[in-house]
Protein backbone atom coordinates (compact mmCIF):
# COMPACT_ATOMS: atom_id res chain seq x y z
CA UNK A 1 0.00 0.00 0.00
CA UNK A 2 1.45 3.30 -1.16
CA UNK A 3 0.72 5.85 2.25
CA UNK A 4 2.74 9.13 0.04
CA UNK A 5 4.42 9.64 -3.61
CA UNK A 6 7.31 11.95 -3.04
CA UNK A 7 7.72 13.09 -6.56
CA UNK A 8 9.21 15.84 -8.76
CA UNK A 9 12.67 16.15 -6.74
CA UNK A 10 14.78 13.10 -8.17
CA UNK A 11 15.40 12.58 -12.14
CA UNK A 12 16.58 9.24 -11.63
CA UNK A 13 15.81 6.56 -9.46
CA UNK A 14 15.71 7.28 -5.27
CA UNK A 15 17.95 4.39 -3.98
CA UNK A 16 17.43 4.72 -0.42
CA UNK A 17 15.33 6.45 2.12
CA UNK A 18 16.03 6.74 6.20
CA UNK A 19 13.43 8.77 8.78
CA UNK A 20 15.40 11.06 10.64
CA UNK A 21 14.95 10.00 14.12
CA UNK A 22 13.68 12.49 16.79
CA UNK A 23 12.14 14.51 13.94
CA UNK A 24 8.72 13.85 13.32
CA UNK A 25 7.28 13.59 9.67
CA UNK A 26 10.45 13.83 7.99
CA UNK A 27 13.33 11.84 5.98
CA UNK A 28 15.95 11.86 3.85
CA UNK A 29 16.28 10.25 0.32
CA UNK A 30 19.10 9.61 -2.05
CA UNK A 31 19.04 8.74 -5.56
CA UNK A 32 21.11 7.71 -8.70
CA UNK A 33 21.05 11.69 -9.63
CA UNK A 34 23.34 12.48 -7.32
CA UNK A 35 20.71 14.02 -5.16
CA UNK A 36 19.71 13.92 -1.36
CA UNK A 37 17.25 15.64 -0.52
CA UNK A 38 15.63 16.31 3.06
CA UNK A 39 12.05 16.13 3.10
CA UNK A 40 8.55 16.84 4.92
CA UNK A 41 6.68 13.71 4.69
CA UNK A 42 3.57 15.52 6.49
CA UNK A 43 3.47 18.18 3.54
CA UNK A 44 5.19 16.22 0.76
CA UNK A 45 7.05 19.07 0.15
CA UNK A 46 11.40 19.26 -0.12
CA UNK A 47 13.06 21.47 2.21
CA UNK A 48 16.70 21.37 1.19
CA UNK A 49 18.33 19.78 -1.85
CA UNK A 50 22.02 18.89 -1.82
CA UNK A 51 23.85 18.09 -5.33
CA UNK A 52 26.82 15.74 -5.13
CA UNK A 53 28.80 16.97 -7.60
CA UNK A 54 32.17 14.93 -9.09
CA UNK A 55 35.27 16.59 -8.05
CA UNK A 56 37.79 17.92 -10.79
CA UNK A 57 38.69 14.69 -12.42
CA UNK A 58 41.65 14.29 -15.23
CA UNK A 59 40.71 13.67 -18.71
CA UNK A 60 41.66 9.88 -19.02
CA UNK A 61 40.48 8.99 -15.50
CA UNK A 62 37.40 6.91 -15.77
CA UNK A 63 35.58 6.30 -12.43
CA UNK A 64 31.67 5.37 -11.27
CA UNK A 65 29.22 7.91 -10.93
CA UNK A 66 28.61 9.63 -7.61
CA UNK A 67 25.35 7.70 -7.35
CA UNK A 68 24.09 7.60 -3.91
CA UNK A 69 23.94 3.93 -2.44
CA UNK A 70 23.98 3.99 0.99
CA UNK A 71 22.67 6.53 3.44
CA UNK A 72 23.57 6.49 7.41
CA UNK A 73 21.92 8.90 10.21
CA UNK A 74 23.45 8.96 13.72
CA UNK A 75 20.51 8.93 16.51
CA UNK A 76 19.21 12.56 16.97
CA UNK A 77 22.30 14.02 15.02
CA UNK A 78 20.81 16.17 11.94
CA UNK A 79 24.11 14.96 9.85
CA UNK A 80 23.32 12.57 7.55
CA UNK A 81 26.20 10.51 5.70
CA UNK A 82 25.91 8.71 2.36
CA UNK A 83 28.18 5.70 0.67
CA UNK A 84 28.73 7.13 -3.46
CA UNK A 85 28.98 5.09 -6.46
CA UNK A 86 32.65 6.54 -6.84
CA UNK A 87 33.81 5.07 -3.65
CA UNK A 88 34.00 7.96 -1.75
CA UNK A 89 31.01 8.97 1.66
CA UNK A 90 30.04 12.42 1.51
């Protein structure tokens, strides 16, 4: 059963979703845009969007996208940390 469609933030897949803890009605999402955005589930509405974007990168060097794979919250903390496609946590 579908309880809310979060929609028109991510323009690719969302990968993973965590509640924030100690913070009623919302959560955080991740996708395979390179987005995470922080949400209010309450009001379906995004209230902050954060772009990974690549670091400067030499021409030959080939590496994964900065999709986002993995997402980690620590208890009441607001920081929220996320595992990339590139290898690298942001």
């Amino acid at each position: 059963k579908i309880l809310r469609r979060m929609e028109n933030c991510h323009s690719n897949i969302c990968s993973c979703v965590k509640f924030r803890p100690g913070h009623r009605w919302q959560l955080v999402s991740g996708g395979l845009d390179g987005k995470v955005v922080h949400w209010s589930f309450n009001k379906i509405k995004a209230l902050h969007t954060v772009v990974l974007t690549p670091p400067q990168q030499q021409a030959q060097q080939l590496v994964n996208p900065r999709f986002v794979y993995a997402m980690a919250n620590s208890g009441m903390a607001d920081d929220v940390v996320v595992g990339l496609g590139d290898g690298s946590v942001a």
